[in-house]
N, C-alpha and C. Protein backbone atom coordinates (compact mmCIF):
# COMPACT_ATOMS: atom_id res chain seq x y z
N UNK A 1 28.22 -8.55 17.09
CA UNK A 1 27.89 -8.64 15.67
C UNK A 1 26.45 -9.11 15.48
N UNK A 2 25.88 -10.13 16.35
CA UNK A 2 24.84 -10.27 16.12
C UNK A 2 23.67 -9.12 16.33
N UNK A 3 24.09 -8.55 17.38
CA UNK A 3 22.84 -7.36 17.70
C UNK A 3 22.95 -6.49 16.70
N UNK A 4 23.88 -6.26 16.18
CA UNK A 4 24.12 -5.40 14.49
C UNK A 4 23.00 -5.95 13.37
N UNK A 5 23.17 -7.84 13.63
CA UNK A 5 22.53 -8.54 12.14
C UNK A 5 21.15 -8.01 12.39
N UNK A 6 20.61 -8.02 13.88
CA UNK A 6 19.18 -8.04 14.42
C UNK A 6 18.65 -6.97 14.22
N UNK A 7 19.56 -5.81 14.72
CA UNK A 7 19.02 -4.32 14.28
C UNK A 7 18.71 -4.14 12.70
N UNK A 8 19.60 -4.73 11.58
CA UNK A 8 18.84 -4.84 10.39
C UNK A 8 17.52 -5.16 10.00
N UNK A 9 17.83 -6.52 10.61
CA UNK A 9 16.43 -7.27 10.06
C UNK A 9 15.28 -6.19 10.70
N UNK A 10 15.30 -5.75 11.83
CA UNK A 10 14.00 -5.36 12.85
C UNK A 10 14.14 -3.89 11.68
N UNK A 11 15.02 -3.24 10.98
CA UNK A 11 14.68 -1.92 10.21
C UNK A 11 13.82 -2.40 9.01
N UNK A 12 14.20 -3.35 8.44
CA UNK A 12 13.67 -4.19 7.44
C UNK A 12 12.44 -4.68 7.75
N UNK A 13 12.15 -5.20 8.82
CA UNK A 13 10.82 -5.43 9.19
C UNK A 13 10.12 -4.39 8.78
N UNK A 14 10.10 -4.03 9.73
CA UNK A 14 9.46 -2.19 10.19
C UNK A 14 9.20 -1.37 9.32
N UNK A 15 10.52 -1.55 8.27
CA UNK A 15 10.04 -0.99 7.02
C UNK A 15 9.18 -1.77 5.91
N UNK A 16 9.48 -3.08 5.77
CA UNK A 16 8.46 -3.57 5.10
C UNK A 16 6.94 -3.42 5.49
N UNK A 17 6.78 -2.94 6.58
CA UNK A 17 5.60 -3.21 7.42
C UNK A 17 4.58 -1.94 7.15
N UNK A 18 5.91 -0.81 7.60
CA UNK A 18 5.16 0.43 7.16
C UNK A 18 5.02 0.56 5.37
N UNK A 19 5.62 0.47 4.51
CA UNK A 19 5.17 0.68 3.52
C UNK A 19 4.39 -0.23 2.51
N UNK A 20 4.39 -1.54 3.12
CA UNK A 20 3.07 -2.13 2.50
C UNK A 20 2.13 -1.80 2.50
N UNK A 21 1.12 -1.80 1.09
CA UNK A 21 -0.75 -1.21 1.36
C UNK A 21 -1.42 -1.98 2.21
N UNK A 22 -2.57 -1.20 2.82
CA UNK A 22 -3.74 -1.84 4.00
C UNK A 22 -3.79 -3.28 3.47
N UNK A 23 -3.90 -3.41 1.83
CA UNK A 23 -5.32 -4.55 1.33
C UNK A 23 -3.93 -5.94 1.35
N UNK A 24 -2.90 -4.92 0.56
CA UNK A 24 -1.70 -6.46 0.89
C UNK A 24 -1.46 -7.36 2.01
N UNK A 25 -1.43 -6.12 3.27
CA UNK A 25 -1.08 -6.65 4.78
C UNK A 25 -2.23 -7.71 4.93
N UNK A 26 -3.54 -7.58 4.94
CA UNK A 26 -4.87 -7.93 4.97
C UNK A 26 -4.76 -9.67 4.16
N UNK A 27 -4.14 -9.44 3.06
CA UNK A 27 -3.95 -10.80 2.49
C UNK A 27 -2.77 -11.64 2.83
N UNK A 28 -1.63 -10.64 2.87
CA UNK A 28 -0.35 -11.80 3.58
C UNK A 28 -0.83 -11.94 5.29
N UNK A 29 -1.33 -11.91 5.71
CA UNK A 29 -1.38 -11.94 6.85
C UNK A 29 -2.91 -11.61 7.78
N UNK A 30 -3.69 -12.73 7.30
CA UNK A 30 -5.25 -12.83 7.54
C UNK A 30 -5.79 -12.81 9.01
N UNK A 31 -5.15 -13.45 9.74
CA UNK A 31 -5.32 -13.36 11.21
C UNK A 31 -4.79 -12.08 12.14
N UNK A 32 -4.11 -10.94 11.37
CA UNK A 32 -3.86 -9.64 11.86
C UNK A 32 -4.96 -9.44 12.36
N UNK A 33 -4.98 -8.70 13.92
CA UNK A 33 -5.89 -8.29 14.43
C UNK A 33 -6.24 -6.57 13.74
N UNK A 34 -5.61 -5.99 13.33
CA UNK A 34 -5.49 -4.47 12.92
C UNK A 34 -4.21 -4.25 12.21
N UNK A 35 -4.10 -3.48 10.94
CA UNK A 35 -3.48 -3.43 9.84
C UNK A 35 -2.65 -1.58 10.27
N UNK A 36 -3.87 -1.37 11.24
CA UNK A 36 -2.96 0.28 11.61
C UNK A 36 -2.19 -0.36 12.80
N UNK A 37 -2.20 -1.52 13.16
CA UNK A 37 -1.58 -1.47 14.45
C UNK A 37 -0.34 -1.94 14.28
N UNK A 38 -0.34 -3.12 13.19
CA UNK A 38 0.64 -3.54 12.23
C UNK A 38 1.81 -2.64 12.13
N UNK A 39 1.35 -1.60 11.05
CA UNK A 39 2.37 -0.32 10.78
C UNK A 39 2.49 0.50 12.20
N UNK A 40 2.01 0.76 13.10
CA UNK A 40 2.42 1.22 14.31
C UNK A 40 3.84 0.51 14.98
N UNK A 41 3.23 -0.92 15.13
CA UNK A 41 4.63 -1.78 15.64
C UNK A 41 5.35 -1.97 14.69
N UNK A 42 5.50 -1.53 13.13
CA UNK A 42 6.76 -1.77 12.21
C UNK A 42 7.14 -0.35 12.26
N UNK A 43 6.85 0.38 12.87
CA UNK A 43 7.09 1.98 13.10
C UNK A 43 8.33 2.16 14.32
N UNK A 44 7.71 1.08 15.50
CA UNK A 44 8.39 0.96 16.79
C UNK A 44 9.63 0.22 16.46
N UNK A 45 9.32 -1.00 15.44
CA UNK A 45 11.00 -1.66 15.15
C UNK A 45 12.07 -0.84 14.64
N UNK A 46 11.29 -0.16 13.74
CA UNK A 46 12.08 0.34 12.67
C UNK A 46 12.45 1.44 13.47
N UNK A 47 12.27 2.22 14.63
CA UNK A 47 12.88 3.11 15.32
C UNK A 47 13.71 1.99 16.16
N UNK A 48 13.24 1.56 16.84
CA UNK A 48 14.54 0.73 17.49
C UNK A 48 15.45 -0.40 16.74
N UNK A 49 15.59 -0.45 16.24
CA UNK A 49 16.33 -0.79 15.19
C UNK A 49 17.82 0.07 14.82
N UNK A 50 17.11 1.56 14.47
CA UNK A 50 17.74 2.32 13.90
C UNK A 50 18.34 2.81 15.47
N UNK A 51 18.33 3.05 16.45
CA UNK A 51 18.79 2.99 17.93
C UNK A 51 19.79 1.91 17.56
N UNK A 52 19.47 1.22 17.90
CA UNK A 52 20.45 -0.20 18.10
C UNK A 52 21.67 -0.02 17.07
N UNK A 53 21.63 0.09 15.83
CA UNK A 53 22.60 0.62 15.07
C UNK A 53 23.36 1.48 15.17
N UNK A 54 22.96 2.47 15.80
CA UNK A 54 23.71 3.41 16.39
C UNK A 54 24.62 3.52 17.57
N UNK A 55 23.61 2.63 18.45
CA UNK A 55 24.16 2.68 19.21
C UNK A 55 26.11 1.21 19.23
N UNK A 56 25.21 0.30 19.14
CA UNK A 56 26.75 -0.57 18.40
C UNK A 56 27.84 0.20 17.64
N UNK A 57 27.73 1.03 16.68
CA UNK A 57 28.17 1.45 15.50
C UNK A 57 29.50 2.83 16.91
N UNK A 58 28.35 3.66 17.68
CA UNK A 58 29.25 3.84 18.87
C UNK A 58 29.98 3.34 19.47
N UNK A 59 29.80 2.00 20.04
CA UNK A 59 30.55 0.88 21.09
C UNK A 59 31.65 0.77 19.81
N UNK A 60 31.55 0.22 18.54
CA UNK A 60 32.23 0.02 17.92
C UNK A 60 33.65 0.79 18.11
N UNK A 61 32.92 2.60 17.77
CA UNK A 61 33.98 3.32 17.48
C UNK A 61 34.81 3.91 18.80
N UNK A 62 34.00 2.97 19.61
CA UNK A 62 34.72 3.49 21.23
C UNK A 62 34.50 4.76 21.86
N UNK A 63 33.09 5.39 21.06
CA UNK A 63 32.76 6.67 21.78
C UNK A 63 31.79 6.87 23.06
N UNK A 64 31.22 5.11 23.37
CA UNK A 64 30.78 5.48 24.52
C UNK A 64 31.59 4.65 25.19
């Protein structure tokens, strides 16, 4: 259950990450080294994330 709660949050990340503007990221978060690199790694959660859900959501239903 927990790797379920985690795979949320990390889609939620990922997605907050990618669809925030350049200038917002830039102000919540001043010590970002790069704002494209930012949305790159909320790109990578938010795909693994959405893995992880799937994949549980399988174990769940006993198909693997």
């Amino acid at each position: 259950m927990l790797n379920f709660i985690m795979a949320i949050v990390m889609i939620l990340f990922g997605g907050k990450l990618i669809i925030t503007p350049v200038n917002q990221l830039i102000r919540q978060f001043p010590k970002i080294p790069s704002p494209m690199a930012a949305k790159i790694g909320g790109g990578i959660a938010l795909i693994l994330g959405i893995g992880i859900c799937v994949v549980q959501i399988l174990l769940w239903l006993k198909k693997i």
